[in-house]
C-alpha atoms as a PDB file:
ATOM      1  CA  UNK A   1     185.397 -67.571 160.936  1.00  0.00           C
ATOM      2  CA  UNK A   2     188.785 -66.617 159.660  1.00  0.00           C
ATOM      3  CA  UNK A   3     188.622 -69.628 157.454  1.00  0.00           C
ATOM      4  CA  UNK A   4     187.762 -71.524 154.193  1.00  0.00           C
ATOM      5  CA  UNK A   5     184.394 -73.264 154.057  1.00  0.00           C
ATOM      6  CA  UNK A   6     182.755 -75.227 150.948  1.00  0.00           C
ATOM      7  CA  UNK A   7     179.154 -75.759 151.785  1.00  0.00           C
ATOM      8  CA  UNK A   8     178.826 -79.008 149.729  1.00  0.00           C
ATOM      9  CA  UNK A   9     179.383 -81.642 152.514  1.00  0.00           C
ATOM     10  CA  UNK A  10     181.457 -83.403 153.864  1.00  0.00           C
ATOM     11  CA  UNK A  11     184.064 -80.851 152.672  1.00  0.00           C
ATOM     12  CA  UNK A  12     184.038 -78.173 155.738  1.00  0.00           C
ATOM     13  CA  UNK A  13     187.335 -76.420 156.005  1.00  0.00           C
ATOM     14  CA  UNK A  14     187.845 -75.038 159.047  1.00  0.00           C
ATOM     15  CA  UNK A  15     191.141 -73.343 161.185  1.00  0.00           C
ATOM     16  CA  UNK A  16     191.934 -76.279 164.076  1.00  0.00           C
ATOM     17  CA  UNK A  17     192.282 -74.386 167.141  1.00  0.00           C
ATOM     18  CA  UNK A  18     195.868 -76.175 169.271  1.00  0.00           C
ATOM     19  CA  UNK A  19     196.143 -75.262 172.640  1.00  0.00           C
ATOM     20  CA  UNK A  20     199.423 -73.005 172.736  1.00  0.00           C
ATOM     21  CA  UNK A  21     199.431 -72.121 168.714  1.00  0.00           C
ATOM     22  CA  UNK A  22     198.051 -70.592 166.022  1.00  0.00           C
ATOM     23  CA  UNK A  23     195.455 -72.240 164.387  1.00  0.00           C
ATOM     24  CA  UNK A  24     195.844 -74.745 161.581  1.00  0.00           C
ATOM     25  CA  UNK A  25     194.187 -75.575 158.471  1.00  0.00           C
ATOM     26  CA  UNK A  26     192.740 -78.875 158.140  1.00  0.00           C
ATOM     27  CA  UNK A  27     189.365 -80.485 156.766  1.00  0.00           C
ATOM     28  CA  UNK A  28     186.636 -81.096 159.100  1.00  0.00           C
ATOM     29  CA  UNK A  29     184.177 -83.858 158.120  1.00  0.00           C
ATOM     30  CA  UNK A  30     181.075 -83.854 160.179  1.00  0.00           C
ATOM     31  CA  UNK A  31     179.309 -87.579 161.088  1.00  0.00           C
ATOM     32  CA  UNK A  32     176.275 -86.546 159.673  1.00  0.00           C
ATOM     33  CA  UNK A  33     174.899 -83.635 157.317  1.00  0.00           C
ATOM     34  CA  UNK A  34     171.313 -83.673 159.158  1.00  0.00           C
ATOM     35  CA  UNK A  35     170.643 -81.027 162.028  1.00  0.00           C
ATOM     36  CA  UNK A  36     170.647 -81.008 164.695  1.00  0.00           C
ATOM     37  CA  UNK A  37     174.045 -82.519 164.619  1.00  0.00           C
ATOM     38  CA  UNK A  38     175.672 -80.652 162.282  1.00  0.00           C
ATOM     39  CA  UNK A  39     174.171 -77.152 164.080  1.00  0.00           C
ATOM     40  CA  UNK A  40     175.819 -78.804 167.083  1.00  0.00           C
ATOM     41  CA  UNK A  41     179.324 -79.823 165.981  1.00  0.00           C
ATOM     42  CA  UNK A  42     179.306 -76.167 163.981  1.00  0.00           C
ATOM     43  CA  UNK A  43     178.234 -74.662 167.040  1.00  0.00           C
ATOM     44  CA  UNK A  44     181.405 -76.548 169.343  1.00  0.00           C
ATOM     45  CA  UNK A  45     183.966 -75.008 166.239  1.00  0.00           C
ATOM     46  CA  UNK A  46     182.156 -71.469 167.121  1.00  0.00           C
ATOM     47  CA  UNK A  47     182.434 -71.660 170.796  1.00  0.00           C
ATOM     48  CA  UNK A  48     186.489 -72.918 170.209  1.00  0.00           C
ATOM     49  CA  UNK A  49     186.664 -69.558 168.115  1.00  0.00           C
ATOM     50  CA  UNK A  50     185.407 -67.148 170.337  1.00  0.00           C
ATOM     51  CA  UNK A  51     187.977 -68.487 173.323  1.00  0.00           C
ATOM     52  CA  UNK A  52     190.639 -68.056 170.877  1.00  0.00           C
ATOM     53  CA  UNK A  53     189.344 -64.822 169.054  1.00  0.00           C
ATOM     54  CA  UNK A  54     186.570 -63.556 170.732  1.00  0.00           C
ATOM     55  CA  UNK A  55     183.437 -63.133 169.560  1.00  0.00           C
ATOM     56  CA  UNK A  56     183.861 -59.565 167.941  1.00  0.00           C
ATOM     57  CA  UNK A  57     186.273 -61.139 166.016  1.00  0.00           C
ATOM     58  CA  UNK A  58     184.689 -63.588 164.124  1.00  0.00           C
ATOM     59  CA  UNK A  59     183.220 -63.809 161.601  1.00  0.00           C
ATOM     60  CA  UNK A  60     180.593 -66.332 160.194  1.00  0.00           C
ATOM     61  CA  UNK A  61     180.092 -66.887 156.598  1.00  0.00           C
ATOM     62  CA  UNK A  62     178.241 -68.882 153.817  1.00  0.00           C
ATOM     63  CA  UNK A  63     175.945 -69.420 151.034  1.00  0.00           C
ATOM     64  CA  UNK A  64     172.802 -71.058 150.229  1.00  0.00           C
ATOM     65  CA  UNK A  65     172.591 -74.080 152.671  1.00  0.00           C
ATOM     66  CA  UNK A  66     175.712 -72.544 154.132  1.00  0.00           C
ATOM     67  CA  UNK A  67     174.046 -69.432 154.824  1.00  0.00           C
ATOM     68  CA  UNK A  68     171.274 -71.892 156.965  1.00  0.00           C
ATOM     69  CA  UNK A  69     173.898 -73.314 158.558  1.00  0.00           C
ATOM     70  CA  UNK A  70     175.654 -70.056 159.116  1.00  0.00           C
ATOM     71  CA  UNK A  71     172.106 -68.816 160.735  1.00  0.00           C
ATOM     72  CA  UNK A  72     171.770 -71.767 162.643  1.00  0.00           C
ATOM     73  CA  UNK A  73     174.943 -72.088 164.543  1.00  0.00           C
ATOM     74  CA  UNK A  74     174.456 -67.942 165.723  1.00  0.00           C
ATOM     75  CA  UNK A  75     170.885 -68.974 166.741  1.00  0.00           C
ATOM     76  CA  UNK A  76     172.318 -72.272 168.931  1.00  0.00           C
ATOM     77  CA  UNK A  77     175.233 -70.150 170.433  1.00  0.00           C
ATOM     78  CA  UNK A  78     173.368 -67.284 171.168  1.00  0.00           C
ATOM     79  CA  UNK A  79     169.805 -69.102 172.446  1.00  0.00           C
ATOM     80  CA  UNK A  80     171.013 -72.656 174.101  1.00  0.00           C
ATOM     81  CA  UNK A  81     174.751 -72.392 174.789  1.00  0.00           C
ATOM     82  CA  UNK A  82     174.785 -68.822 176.183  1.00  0.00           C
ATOM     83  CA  UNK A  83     177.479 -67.913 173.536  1.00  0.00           C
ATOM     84  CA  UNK A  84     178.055 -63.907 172.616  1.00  0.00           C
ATOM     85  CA  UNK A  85     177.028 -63.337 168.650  1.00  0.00           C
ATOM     86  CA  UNK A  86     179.682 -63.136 166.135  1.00  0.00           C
ATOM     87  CA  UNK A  87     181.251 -59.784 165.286  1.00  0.00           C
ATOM     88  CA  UNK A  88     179.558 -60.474 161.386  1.00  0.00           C
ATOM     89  CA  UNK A  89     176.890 -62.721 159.810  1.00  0.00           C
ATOM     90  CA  UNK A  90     177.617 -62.702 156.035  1.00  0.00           C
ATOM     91  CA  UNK A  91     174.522 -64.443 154.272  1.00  0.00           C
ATOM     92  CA  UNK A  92     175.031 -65.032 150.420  1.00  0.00           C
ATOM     93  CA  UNK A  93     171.158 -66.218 149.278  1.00  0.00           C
ATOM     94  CA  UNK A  94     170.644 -68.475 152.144  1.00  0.00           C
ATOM     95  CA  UNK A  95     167.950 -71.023 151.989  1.00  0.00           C
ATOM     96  CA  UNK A  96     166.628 -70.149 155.376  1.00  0.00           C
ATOM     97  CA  UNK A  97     163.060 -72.178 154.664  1.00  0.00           C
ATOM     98  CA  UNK A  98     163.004 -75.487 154.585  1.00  0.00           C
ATOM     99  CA  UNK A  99     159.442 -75.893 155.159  1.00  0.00           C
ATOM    100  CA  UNK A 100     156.729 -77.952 152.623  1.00  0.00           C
ATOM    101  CA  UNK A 101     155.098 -74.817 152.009  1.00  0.00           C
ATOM    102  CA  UNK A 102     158.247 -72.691 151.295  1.00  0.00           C
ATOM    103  CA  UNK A 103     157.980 -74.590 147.619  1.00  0.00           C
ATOM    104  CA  UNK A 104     154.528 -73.088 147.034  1.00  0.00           C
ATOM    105  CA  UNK A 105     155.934 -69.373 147.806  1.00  0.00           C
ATOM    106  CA  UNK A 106     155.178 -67.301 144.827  1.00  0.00           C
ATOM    107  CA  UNK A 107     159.128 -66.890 143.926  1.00  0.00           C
ATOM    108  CA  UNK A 108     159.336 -70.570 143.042  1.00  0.00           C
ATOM    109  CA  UNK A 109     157.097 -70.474 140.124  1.00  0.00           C
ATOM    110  CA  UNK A 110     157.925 -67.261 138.729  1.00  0.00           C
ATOM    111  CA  UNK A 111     161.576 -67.119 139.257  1.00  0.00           C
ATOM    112  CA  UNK A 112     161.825 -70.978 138.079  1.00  0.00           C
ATOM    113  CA  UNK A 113     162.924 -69.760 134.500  1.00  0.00           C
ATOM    114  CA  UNK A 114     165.766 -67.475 135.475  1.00  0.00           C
ATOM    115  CA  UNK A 115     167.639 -69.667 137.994  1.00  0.00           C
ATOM    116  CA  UNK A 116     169.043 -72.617 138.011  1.00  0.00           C
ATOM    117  CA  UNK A 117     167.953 -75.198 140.851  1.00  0.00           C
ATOM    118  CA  UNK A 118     165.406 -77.594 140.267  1.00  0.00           C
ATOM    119  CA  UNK A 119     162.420 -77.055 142.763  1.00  0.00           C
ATOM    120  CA  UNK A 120     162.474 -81.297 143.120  1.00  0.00           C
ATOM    121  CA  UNK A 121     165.462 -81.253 144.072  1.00  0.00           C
ATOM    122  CA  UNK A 122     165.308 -78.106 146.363  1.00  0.00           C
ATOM    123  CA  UNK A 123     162.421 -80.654 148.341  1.00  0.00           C
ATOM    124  CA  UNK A 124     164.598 -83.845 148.192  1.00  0.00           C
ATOM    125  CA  UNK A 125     167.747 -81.589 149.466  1.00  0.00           C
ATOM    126  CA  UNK A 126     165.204 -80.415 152.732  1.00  0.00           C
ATOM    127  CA  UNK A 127     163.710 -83.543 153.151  1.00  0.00           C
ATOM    128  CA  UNK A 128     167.507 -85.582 153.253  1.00  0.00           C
ATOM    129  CA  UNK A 129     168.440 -82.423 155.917  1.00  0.00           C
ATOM    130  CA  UNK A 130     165.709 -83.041 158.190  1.00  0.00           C
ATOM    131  CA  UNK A 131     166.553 -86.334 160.677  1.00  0.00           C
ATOM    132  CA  UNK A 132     163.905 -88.033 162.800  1.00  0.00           C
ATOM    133  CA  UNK A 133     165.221 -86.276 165.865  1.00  0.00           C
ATOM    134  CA  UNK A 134     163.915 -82.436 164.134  1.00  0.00           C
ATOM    135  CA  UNK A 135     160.827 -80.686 162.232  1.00  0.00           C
ATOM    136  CA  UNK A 136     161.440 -78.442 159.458  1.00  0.00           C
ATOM    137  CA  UNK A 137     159.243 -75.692 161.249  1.00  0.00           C
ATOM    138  CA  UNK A 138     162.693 -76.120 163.856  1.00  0.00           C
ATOM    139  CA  UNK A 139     164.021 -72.406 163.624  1.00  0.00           C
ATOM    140  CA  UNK A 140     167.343 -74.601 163.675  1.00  0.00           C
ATOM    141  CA  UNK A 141     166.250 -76.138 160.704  1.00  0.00           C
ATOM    142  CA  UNK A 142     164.554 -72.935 159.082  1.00  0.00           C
ATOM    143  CA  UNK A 143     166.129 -70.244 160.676  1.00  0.00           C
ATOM    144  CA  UNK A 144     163.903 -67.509 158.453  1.00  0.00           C
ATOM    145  CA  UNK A 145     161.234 -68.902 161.177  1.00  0.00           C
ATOM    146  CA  UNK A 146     163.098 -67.308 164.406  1.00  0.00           C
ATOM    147  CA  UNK A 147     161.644 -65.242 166.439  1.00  0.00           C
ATOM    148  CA  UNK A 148     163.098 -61.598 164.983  1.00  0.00           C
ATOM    149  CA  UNK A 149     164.163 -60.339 167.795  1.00  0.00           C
ATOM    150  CA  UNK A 150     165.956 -63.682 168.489  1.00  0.00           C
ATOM    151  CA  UNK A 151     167.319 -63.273 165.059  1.00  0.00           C
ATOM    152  CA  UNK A 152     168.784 -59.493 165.541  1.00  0.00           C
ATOM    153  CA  UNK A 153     170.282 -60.271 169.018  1.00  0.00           C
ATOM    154  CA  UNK A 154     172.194 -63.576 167.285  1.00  0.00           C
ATOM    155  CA  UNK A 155     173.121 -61.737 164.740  1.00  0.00           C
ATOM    156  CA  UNK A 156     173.560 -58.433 165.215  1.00  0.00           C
ATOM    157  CA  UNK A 157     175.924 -57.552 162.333  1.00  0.00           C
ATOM    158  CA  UNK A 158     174.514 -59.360 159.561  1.00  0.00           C
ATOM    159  CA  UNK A 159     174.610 -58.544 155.942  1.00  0.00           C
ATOM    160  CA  UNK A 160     172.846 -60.423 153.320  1.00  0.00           C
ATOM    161  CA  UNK A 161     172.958 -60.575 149.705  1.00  0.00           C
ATOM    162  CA  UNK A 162     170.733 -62.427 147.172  1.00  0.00           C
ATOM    163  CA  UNK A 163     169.311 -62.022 143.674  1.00  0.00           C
ATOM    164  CA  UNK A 164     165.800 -60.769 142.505  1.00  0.00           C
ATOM    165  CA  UNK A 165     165.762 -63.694 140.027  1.00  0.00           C
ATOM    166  CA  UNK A 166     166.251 -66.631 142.018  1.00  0.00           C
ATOM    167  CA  UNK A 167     163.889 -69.248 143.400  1.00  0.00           C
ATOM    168  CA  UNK A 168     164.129 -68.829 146.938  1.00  0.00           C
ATOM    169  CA  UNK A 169     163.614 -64.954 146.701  1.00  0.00           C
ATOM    170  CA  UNK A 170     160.693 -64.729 149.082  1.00  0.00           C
ATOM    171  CA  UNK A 171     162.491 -66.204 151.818  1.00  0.00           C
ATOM    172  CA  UNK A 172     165.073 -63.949 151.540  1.00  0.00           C
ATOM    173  CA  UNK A 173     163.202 -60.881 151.564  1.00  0.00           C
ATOM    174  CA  UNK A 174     161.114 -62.141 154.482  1.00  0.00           C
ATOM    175  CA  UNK A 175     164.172 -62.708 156.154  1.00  0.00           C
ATOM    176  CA  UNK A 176     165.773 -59.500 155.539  1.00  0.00           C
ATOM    177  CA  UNK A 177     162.835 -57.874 157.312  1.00  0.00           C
ATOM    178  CA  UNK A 178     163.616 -59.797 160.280  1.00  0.00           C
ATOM    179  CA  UNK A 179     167.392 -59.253 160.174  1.00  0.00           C
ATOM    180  CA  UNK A 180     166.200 -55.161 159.429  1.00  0.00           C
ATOM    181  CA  UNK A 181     168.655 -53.027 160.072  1.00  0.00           C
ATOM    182  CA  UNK A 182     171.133 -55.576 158.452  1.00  0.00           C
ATOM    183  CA  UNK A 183     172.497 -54.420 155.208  1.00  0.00           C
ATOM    184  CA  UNK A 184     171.063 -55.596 152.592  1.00  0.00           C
ATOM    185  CA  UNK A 185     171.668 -56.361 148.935  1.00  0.00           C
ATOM    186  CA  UNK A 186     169.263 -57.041 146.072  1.00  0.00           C
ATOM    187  CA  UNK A 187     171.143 -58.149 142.652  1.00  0.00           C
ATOM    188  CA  UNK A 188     168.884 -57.780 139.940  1.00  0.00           C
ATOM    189  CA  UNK A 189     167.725 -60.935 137.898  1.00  0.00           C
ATOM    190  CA  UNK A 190     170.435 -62.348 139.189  1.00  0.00           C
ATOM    191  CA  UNK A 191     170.390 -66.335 140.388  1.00  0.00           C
ATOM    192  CA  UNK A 192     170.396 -68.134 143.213  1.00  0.00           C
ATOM    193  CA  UNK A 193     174.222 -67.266 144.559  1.00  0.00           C
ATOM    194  CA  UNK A 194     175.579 -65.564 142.288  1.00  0.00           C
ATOM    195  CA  UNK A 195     178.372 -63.678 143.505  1.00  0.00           C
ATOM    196  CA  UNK A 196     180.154 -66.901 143.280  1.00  0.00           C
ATOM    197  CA  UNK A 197     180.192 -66.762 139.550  1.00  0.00           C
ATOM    198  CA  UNK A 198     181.703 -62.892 139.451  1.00  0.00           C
ATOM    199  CA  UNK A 199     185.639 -64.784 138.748  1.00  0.00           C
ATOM    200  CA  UNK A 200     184.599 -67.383 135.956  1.00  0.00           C
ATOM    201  CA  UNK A 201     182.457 -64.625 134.109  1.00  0.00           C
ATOM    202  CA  UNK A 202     184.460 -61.348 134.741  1.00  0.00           C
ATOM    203  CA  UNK A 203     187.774 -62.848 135.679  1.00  0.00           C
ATOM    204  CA  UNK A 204     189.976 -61.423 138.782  1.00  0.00           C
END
């Protein structure tokens, strides 16, 4: 999206598009961190970008509940506002399942000791997400639930990265099938996003 985004809410950073010049940086808070209203107000901030940009020029990107939201917004553009699909889908261990039964997925239990996330707090974090107005079954909600053709034509360039030693594993690999041919990278035993750690542990 040619921008900055921290997927800890409310702090969004996102380019302002100005009528007349370039775009700016500034903070964008959203009213609410429940779909579908975030999706939404995401999915206006896409549709700005590809008038400005075009579509093959940007660029969506984000991790863990970012990476749902990330999902979301191409599946809203693409399926209810008619919007061409981002150039590039960039998916660092998404949680793409928010579903009761995605905490009984095999991957919970057995990856529980080598990542980090509490699985009670992975449910309280879905159930907080979810407003009156949605079901978690939504594919705007769980996005790993699309259709996977509906999935490839929203995001046609999509790569996605998680480790084989986080929690939410299965979700990602069923995903990845879906996204197939999308590029895809396993990390090894690694945790739940942990590219973001590569600067604190190897410096750079």
């Amino acid at each position: 999206l040619r921008a900055v985004q921290c997927n800890h809410p409310p702090c969004h950073y996102l380019r302002t598009l100005q009528k007349n010049q370039p775009p700016s940086l500034r903070a964008f808070v959203p009213q609410t961190s429940q779909v579908p209203t975030a999706v939404d107000q995401m999915t206006d901030i896409y549709s700005k970008f590809v008038d400005y940009y075009g579509a093959e020029n940007v660029i969506i990107a984000g991790d863990s509940a970012g990476g749902n939201l990330c999902l979301a917004t191409a599946i809203n553009a693409f399926v209810n506002r008619g919007l061409p699909p981002p150039g590039g889908v960039v998916l660092i261990s998404p949680w793409c399942d928010l579903t009761a039964g995605a905490i009984d997925s095999p991957s919970m239990a057995t990856n529980a000791p080598s990542d980090y996330l509490p699985v009670a707090l992975i449910s309280r974090f879905a159930e907080d997400y979810v407003s009156e107005q949605s079901v978690s079954t939504d594919p705007l909600v769980s996005p790993m639930l699309a259709d996977a053709q509906v999935l490839k034509a929203a995001c046609p360039n999509a790569f996605l990265c998680y480790g084989t030693g986080e929690e939410l594993l299965d979700q990602n690999r069923t995903l990845a099938e879906k996204l197939e041919p999308a590029q895809v990278v396993e990390l090894i035993g690694m945790p739940h996003v942990s590219p973001l750690f590569a600067t604190p542990v190897y410096g750079g």
